[in-house]
N, C-alpha and C. Protein backbone atom coordinates (compact mmCIF):
# COMPACT_ATOMS: atom_id res chain seq x y z
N UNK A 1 129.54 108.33 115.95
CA UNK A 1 130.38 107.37 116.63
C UNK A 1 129.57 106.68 117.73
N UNK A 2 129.89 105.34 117.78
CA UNK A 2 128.97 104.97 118.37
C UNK A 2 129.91 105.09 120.18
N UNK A 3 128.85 105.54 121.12
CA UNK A 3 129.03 105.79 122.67
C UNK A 3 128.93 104.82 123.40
N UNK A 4 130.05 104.46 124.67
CA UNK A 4 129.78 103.61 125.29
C UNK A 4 128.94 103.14 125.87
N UNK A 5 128.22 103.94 126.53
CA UNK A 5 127.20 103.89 126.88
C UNK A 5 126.04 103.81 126.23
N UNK A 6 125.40 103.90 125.19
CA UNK A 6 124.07 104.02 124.71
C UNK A 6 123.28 103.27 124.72
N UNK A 7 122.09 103.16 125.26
CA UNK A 7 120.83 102.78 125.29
C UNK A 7 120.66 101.91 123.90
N UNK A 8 120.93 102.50 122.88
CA UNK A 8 120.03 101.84 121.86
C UNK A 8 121.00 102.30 120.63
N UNK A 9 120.51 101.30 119.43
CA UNK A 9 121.32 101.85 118.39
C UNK A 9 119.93 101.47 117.32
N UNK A 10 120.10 101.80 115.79
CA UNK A 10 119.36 101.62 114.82
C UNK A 10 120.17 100.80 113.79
N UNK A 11 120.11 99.71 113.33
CA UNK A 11 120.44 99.13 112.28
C UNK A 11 119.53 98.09 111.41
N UNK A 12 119.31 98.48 110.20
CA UNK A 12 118.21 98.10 109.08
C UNK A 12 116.99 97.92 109.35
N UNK A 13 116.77 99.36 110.33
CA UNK A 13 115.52 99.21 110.41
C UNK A 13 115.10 98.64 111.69
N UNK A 14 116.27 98.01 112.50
CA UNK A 14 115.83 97.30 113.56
C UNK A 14 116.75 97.96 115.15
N UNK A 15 115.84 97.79 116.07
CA UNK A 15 116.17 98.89 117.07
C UNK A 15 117.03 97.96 117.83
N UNK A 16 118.43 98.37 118.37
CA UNK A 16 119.27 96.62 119.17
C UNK A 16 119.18 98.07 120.87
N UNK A 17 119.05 97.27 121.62
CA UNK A 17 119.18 97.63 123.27
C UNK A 17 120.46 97.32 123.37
N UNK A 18 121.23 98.29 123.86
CA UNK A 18 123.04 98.14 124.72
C UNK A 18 122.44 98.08 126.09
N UNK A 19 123.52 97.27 126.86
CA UNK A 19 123.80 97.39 128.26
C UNK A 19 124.42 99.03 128.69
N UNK A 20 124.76 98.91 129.93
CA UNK A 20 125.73 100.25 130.18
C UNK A 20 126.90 99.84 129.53
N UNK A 21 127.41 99.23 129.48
CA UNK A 21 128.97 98.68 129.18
C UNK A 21 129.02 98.53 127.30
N UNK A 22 127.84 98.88 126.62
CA UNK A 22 127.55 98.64 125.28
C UNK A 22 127.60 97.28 124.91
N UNK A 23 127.49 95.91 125.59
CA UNK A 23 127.03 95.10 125.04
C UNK A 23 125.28 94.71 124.40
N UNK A 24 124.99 94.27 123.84
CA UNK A 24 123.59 93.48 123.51
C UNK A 24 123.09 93.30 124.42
N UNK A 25 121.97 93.37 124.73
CA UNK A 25 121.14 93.23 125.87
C UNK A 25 120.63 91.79 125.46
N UNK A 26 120.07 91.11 124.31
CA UNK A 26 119.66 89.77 123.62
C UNK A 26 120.60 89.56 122.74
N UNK A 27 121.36 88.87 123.04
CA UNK A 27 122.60 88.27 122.05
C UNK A 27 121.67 86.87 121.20
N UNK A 28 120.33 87.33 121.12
CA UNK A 28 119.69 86.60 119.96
C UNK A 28 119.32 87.48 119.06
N UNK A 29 119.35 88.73 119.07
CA UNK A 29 119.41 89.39 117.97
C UNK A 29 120.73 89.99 117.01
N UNK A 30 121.89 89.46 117.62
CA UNK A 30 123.01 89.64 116.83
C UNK A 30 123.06 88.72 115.27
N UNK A 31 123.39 89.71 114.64
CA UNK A 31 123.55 89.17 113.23
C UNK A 31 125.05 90.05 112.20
N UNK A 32 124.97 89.20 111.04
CA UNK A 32 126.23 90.24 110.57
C UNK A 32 126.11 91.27 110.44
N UNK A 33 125.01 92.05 110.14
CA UNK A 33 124.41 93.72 110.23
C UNK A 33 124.94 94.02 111.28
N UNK A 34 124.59 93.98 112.14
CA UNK A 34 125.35 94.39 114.22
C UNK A 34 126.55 94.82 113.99
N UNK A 35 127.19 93.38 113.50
CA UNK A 35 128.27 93.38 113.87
C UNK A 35 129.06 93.98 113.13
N UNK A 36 128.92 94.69 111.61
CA UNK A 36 129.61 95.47 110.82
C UNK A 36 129.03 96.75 111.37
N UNK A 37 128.07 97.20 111.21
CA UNK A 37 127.43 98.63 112.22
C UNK A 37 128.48 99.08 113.33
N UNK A 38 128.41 98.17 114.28
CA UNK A 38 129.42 98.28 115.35
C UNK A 38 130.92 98.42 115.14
N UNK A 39 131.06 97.78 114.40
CA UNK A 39 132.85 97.68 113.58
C UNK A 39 133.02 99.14 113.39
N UNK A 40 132.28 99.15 112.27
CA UNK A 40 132.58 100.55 111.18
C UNK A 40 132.34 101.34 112.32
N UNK A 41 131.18 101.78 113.63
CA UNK A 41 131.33 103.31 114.02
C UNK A 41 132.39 102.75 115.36
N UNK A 42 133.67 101.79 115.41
CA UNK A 42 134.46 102.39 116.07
C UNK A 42 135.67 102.32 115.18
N UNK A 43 136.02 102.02 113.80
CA UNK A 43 136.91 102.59 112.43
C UNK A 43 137.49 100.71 113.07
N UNK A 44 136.96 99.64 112.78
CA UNK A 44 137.31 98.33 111.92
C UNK A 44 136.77 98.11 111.16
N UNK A 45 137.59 97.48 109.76
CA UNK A 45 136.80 96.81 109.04
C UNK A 45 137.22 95.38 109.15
N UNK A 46 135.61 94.44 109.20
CA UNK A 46 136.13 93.02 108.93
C UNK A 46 136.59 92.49 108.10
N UNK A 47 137.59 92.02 108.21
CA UNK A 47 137.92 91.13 106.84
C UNK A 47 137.67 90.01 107.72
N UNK A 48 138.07 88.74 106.88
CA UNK A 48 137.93 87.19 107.20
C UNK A 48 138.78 87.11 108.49
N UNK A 49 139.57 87.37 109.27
CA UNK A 49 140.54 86.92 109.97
C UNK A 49 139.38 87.29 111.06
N UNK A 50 138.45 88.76 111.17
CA UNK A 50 137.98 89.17 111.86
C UNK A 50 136.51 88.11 112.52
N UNK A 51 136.32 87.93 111.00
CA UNK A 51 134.82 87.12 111.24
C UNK A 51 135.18 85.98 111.60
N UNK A 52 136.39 84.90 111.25
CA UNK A 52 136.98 83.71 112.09
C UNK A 52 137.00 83.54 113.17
N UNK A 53 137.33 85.10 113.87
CA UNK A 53 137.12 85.15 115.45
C UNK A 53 135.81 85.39 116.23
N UNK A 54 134.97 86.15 115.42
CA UNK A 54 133.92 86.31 115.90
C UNK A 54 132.97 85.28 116.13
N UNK A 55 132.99 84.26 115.20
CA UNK A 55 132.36 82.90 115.00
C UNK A 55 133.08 81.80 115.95
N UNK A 56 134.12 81.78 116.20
CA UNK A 56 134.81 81.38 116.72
C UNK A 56 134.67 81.32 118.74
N UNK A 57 134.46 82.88 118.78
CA UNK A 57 133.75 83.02 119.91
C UNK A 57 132.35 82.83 120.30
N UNK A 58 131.39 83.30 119.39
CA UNK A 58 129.66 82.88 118.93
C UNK A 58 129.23 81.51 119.58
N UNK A 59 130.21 80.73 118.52
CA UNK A 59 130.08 79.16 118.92
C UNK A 59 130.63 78.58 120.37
N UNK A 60 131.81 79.33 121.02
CA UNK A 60 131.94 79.12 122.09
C UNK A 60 130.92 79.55 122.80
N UNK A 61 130.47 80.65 123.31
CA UNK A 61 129.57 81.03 124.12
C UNK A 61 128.14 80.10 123.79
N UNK A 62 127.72 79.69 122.55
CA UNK A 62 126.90 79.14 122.35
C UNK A 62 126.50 77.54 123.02
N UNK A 63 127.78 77.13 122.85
CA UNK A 63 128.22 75.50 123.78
C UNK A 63 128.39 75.96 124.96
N UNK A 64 129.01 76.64 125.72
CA UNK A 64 129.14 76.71 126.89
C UNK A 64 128.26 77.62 127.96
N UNK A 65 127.55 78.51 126.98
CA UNK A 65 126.56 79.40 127.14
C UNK A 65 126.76 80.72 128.29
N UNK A 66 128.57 80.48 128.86
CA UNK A 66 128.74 81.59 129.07
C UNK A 66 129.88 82.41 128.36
N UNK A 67 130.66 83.53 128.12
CA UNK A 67 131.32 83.86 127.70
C UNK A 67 132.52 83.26 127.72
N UNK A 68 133.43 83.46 126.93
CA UNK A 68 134.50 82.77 126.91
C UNK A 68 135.59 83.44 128.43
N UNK A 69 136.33 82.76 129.25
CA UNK A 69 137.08 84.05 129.65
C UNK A 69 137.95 84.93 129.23
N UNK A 70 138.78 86.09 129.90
CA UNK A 70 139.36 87.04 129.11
C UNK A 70 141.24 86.32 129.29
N UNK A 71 141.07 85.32 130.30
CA UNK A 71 142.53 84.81 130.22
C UNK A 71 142.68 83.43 129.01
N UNK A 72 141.66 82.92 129.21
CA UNK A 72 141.22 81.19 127.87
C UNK A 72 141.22 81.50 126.54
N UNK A 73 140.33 83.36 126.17
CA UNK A 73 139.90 83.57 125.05
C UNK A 73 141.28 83.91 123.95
N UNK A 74 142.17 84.61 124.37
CA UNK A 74 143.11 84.86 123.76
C UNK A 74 143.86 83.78 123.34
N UNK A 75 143.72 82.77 124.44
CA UNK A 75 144.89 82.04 123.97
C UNK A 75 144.25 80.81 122.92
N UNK A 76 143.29 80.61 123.13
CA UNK A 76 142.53 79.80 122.18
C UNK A 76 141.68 80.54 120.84
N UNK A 77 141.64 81.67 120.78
CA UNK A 77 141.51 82.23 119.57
C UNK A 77 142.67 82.24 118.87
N UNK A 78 143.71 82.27 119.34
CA UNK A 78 145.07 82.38 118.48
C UNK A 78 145.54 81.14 117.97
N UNK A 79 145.34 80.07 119.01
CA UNK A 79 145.38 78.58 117.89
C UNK A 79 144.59 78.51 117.38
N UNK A 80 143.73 79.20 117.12
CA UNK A 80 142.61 78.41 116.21
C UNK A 80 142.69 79.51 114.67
N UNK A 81 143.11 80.98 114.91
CA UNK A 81 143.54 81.64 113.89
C UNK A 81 144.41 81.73 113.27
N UNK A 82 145.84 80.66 114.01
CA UNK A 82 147.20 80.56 113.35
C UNK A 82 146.93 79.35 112.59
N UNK A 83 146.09 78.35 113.43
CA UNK A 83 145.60 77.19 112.30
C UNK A 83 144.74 77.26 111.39
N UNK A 84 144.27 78.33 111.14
CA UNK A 84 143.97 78.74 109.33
C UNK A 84 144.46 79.76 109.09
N UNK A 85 145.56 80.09 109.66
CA UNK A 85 146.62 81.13 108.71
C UNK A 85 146.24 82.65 108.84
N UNK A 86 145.27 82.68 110.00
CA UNK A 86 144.98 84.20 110.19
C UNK A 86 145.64 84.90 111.38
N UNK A 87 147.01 85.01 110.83
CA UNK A 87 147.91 85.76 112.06
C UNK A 87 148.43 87.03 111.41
């Protein structure tokens, strides 16, 4: 199971650095490997509704280059997942 805390994880071969808080330390090495690795050792599986959001946020942070906030993100992930039917 993956720990909140951990230093480091292993996926295909490739070593990813966590923060204390278990984020990415280079959110240029995130890829779909990561992000199913990470899913599966806390028991999600992605389906499409999942990866809509994830991309969804990706591209935000990507344009705006900081995170989305935690009061904006909800409410704009949900129009954007009810407008392709992922509710």
């Amino acid at each position: 199971m993956l720990e909140k805390y951990h230093a480091e994880i292993q996926v295909e071969g490739k070593t990813i650095h966590l923060n204390y808080h278990g984020y990415l330390t280079n959110d240029q090495v995130w890829d779909e490997d990561i992000a199913e690795f990470i899913a599966k050792e806390v028991g999600i599986d992605l389906n499409i509704c999942y990866w809509e959001a994830i991309y969804f946020i990706r591209d935000d942070f990507n344009q705006y280059e900081v995170p989305p906030s935690r009061k904006v993100m909800p409410r704009e992930i949900g129009h954007y997942l009810k407008s392709i039917k992922c509710t």
